[in-house]
N, C-alpha and C. Protein backbone atom coordinates (compact mmCIF):
# COMPACT_ATOMS: atom_id res chain seq x y z
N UNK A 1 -2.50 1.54 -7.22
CA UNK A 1 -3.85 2.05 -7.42
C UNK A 1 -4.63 1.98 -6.12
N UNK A 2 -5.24 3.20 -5.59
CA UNK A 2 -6.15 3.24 -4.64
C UNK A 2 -7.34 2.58 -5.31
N UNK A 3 -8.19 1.46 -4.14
CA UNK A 3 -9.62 1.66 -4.25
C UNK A 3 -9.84 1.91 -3.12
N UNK A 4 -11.56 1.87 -3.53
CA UNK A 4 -12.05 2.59 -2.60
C UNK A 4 -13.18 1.52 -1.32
N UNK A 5 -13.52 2.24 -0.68
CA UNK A 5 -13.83 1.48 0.17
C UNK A 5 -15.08 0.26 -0.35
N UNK A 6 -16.22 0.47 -1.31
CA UNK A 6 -17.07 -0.22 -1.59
C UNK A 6 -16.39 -1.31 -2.34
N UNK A 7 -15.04 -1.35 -3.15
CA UNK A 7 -14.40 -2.27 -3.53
C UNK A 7 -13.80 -3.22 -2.37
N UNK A 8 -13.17 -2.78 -1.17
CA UNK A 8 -12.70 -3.11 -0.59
C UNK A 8 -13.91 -4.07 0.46
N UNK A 9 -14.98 -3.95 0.26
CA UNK A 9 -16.39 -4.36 0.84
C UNK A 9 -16.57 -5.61 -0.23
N UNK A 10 -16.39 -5.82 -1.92
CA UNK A 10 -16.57 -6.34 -2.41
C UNK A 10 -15.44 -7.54 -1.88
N UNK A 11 -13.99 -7.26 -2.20
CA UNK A 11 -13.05 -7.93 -1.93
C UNK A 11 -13.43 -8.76 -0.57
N UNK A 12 -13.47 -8.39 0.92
CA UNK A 12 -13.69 -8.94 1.82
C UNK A 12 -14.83 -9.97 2.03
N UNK A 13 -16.22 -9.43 0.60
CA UNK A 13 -17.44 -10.55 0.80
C UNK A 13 -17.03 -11.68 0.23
N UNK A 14 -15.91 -11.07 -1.20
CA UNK A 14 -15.55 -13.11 -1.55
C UNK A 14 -14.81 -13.77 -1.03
N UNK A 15 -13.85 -13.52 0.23
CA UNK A 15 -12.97 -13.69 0.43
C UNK A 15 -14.49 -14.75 1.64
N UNK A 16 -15.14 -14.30 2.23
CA UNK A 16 -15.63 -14.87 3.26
C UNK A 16 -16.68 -16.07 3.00
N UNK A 17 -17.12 -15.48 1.36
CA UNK A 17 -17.88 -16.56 0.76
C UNK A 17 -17.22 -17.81 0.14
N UNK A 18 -15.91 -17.72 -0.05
CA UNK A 18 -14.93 -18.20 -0.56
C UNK A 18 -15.14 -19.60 0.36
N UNK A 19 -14.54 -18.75 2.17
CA UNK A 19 -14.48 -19.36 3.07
C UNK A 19 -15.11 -20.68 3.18
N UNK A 20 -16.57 -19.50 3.20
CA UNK A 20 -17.98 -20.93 3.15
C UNK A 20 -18.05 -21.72 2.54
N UNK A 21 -18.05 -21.64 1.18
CA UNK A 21 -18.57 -22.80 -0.07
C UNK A 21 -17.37 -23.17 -0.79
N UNK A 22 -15.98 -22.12 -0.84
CA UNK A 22 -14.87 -22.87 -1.71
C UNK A 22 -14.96 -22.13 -3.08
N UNK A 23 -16.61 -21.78 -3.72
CA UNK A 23 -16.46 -21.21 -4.67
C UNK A 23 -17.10 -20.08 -4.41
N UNK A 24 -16.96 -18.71 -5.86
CA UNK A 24 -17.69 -17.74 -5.46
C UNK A 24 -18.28 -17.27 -7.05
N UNK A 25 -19.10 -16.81 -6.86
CA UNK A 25 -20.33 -16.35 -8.35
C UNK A 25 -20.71 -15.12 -8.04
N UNK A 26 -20.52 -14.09 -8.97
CA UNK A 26 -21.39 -13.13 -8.96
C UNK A 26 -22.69 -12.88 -8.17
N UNK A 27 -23.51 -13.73 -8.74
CA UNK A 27 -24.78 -14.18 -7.39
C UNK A 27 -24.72 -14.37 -6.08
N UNK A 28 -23.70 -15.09 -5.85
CA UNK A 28 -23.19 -14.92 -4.19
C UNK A 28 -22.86 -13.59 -3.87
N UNK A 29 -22.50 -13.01 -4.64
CA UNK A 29 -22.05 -11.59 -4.05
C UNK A 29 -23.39 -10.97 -3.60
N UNK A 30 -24.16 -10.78 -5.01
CA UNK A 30 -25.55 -10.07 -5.09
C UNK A 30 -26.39 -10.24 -3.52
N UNK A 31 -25.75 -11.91 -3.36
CA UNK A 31 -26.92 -12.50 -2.51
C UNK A 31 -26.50 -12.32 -1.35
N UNK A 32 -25.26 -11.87 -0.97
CA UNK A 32 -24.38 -11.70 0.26
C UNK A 32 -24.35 -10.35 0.71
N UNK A 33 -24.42 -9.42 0.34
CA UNK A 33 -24.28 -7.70 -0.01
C UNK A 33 -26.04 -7.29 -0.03
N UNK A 34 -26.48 -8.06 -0.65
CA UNK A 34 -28.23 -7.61 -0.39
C UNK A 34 -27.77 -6.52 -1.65
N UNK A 35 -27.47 -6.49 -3.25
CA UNK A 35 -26.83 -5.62 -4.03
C UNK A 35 -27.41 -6.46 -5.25
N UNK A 36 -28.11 -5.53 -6.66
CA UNK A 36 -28.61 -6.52 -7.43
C UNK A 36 -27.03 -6.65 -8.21
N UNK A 37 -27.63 -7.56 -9.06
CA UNK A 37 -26.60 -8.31 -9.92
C UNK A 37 -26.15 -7.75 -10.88
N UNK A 38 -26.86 -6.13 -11.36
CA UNK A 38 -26.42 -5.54 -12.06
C UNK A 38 -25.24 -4.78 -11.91
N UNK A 39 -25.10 -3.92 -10.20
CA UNK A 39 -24.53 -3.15 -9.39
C UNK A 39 -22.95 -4.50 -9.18
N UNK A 40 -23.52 -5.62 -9.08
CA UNK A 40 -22.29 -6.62 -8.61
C UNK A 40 -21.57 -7.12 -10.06
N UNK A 41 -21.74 -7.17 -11.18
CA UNK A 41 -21.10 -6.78 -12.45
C UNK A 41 -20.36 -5.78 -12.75
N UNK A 42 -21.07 -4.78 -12.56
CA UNK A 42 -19.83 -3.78 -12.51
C UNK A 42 -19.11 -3.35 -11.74
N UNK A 43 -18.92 -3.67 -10.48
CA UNK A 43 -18.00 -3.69 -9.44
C UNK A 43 -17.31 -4.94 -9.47
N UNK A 44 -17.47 -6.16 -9.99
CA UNK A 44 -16.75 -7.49 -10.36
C UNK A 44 -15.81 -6.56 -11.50
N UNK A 45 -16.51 -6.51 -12.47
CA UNK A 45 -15.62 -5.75 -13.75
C UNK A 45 -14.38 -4.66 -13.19
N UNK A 46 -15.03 -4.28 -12.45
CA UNK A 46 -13.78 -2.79 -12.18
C UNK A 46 -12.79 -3.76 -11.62
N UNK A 47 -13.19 -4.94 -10.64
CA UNK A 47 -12.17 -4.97 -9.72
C UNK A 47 -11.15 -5.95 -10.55
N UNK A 48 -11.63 -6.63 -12.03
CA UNK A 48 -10.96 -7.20 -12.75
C UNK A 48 -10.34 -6.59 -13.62
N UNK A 49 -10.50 -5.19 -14.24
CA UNK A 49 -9.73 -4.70 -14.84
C UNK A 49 -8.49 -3.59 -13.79
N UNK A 50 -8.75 -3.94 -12.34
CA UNK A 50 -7.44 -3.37 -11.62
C UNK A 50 -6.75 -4.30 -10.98
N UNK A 51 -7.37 -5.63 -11.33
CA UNK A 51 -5.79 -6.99 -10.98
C UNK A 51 -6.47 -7.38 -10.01
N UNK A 52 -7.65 -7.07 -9.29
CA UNK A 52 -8.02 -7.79 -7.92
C UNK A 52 -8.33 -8.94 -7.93
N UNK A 53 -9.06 -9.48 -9.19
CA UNK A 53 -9.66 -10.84 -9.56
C UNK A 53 -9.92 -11.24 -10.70
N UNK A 54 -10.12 -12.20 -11.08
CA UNK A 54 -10.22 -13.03 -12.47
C UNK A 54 -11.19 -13.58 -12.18
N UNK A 55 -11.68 -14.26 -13.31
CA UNK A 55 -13.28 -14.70 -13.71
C UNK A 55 -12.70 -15.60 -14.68
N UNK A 56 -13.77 -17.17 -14.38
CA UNK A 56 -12.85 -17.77 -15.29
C UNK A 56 -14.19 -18.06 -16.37
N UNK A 57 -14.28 -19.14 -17.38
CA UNK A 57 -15.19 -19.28 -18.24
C UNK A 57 -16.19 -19.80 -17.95
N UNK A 58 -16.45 -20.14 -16.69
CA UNK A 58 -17.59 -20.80 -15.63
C UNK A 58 -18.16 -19.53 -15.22
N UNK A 59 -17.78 -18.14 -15.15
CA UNK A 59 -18.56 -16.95 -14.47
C UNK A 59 -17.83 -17.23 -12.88
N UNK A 60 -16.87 -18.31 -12.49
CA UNK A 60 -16.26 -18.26 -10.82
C UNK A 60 -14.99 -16.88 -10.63
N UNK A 61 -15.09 -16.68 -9.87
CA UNK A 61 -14.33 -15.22 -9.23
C UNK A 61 -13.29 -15.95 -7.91
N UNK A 62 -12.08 -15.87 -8.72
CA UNK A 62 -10.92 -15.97 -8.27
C UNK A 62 -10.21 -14.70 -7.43
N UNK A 63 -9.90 -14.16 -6.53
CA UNK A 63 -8.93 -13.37 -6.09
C UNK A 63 -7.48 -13.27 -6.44
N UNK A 64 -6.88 -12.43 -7.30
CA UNK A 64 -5.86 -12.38 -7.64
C UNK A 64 -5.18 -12.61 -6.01
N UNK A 65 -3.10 -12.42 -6.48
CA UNK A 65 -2.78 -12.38 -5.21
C UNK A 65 -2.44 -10.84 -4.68
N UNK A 66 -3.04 -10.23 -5.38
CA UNK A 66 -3.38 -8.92 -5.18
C UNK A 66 -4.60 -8.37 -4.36
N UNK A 67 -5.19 -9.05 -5.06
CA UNK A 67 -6.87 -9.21 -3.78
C UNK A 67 -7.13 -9.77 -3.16
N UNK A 68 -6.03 -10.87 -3.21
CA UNK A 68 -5.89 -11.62 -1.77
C UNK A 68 -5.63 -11.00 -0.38
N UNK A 69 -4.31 -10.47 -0.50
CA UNK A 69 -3.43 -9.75 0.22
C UNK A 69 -4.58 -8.96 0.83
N UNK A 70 -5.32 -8.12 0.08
CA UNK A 70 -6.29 -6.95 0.63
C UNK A 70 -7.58 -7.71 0.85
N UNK A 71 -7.76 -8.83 0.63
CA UNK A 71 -9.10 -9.50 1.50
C UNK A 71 -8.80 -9.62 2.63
N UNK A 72 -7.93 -10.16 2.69
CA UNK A 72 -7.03 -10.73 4.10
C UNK A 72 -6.73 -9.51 5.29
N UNK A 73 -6.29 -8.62 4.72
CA UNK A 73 -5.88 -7.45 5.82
C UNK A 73 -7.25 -6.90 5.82
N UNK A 74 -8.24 -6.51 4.72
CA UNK A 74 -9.61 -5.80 5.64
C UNK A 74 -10.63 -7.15 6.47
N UNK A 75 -10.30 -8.18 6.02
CA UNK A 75 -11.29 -8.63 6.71
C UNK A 75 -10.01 -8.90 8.52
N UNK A 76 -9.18 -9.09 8.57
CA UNK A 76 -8.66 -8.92 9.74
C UNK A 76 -8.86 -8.06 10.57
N UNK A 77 -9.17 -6.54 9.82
CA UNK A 77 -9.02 -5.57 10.35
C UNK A 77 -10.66 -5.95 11.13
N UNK A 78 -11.68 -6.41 10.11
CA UNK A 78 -13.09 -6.21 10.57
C UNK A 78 -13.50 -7.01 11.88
N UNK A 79 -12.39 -8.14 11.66
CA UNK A 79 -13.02 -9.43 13.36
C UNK A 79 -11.99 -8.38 14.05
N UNK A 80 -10.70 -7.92 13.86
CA UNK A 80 -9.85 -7.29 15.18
C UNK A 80 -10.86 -5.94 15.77
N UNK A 81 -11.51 -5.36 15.18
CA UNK A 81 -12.17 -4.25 15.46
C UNK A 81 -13.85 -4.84 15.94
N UNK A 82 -14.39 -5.99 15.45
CA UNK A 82 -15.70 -6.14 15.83
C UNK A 82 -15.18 -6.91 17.22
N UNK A 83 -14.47 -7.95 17.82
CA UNK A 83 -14.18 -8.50 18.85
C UNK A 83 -13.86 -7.37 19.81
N UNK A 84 -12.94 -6.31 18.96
CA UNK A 84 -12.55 -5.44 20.65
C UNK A 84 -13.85 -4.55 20.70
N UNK A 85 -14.33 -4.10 20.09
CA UNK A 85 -15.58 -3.71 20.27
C UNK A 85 -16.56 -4.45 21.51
N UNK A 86 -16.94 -5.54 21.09
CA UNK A 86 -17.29 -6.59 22.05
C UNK A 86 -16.67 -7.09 22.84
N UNK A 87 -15.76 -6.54 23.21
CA UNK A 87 -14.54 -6.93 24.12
C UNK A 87 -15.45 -5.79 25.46
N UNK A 88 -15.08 -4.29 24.95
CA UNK A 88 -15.84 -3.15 25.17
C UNK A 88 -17.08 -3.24 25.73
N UNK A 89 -17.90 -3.98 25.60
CA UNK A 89 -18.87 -4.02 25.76
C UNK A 89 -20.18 -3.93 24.43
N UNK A 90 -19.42 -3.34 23.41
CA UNK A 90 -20.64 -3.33 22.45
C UNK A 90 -21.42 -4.22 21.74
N UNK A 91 -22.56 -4.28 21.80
CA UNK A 91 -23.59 -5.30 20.94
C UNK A 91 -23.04 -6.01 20.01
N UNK A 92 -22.63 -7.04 19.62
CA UNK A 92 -21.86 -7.37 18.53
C UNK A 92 -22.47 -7.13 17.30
N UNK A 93 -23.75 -6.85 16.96
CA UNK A 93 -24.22 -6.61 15.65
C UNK A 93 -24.19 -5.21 15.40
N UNK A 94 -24.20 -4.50 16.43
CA UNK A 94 -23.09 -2.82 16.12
C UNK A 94 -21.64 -2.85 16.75
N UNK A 95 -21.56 -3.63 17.25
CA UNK A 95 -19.88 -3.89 17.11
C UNK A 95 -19.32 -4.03 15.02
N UNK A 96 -19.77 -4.66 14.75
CA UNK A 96 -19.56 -5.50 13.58
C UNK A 96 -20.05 -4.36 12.00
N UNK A 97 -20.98 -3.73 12.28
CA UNK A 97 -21.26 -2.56 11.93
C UNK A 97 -20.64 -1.17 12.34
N UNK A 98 -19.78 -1.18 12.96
CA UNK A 98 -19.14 -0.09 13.55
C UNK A 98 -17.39 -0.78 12.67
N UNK A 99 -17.36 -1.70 12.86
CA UNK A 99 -15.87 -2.11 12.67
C UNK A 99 -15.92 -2.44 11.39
N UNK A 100 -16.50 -2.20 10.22
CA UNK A 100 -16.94 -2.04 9.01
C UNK A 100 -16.40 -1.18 8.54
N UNK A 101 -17.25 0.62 9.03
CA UNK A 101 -16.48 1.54 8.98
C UNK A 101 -14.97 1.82 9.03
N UNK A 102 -14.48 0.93 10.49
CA UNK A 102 -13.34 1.49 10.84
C UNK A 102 -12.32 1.00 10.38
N UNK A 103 -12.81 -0.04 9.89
CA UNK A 103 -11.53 -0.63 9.16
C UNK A 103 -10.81 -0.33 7.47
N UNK A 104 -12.14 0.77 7.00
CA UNK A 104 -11.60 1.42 5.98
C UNK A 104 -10.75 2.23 6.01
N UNK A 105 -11.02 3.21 7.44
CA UNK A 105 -10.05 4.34 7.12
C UNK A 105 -9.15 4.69 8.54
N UNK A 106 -8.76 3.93 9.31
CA UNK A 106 -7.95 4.03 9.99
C UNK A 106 -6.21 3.26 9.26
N UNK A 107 -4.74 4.72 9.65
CA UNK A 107 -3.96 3.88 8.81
C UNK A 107 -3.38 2.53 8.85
N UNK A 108 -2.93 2.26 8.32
CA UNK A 108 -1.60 1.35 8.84
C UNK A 108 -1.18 0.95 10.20
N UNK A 109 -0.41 2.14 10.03
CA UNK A 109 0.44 2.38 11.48
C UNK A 109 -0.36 2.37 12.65
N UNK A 110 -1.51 3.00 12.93
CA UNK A 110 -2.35 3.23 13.99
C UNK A 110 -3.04 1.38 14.32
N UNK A 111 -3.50 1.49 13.36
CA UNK A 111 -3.91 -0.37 13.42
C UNK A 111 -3.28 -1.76 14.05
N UNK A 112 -2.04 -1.43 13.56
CA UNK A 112 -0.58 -2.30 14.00
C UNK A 112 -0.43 -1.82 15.68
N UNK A 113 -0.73 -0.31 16.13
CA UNK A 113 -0.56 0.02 17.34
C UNK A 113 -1.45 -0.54 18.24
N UNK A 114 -2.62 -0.46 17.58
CA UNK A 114 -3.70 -1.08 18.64
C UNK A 114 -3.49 -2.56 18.70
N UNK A 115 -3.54 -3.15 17.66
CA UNK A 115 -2.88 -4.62 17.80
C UNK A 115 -1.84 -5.10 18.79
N UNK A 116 -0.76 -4.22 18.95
CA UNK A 116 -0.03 -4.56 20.11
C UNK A 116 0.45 -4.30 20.84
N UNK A 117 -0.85 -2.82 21.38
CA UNK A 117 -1.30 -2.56 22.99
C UNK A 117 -2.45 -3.42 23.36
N UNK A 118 -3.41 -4.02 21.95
CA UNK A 118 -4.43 -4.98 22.54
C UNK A 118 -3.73 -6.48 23.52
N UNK A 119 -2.47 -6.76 22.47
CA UNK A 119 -1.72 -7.84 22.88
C UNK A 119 -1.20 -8.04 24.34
N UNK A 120 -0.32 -6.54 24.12
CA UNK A 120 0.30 -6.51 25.36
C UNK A 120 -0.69 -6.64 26.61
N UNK A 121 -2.22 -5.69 26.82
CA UNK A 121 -3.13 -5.80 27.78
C UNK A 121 -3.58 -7.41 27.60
N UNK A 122 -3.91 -7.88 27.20
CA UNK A 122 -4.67 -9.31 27.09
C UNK A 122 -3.37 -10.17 27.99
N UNK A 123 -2.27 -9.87 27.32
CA UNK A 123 -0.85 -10.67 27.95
C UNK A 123 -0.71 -10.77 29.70
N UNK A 124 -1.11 -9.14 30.07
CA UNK A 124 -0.48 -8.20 31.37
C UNK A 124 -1.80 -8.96 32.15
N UNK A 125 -3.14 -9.87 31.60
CA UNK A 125 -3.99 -9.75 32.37
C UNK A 125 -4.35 -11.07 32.68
């Protein structure tokens, strides 16, 4: 199943809120996303009826290891793209806003490439 990128925005905020506090709530989302709580229910809901996460009887939001996997690779994608950005020279708060975008829709393959021509230059220098 494809999602789509605003899921994939959801996935990466618990994964980072996770980070912070250990746990994650609906409200953290709301409160993390700047998104009311109505909008973060039903994007919790979708992403639980496509395997991304579970909710347990506390209202806490678990990441399947399905939405793990895809927290993990977009939010990689978002520090590998906001650092070379700022590597670049760009502002890091449009670095970071730029590498948002890019990490939705650039593929696979292209991603993995820049990764290790970034490597190889960082190595050569």
């Amino acid at each position: 199943m494809k999602i789509h990128e605003s899921g994939e925005n959801y996935l990466e905020a618990i994964l980072i809120i996770r980070k912070r506090q250990s746990f994650v709530r609906s409200i953290d989302i709301a409160k993390e996303m700047n998104f009311s709580k109505a909008s973060v229910s039903r994007a919790v809901n979708k992403l639980k009826e496509n395997g991304f996460l579970d909710i347990d009887d506390s209202g806490l939001l678990e990441l399947t290891k399905k939405g793990e996997d895809l927290a993990v690779l977009i939010y990689e994608r978002h520090r590998f793209f906001t650092d070379f950005l700022v590597y670049l020279g760009v502002d890091k708060d449009i670095a970071a806003q730029d590498a948002c975008k890019i990490e939705h829709v650039l593929s696979k393959e292209s991603f993995e490439a820049m990764k290790k021509y970034l490597t190889k230059v960082k190595k050569d220098n």
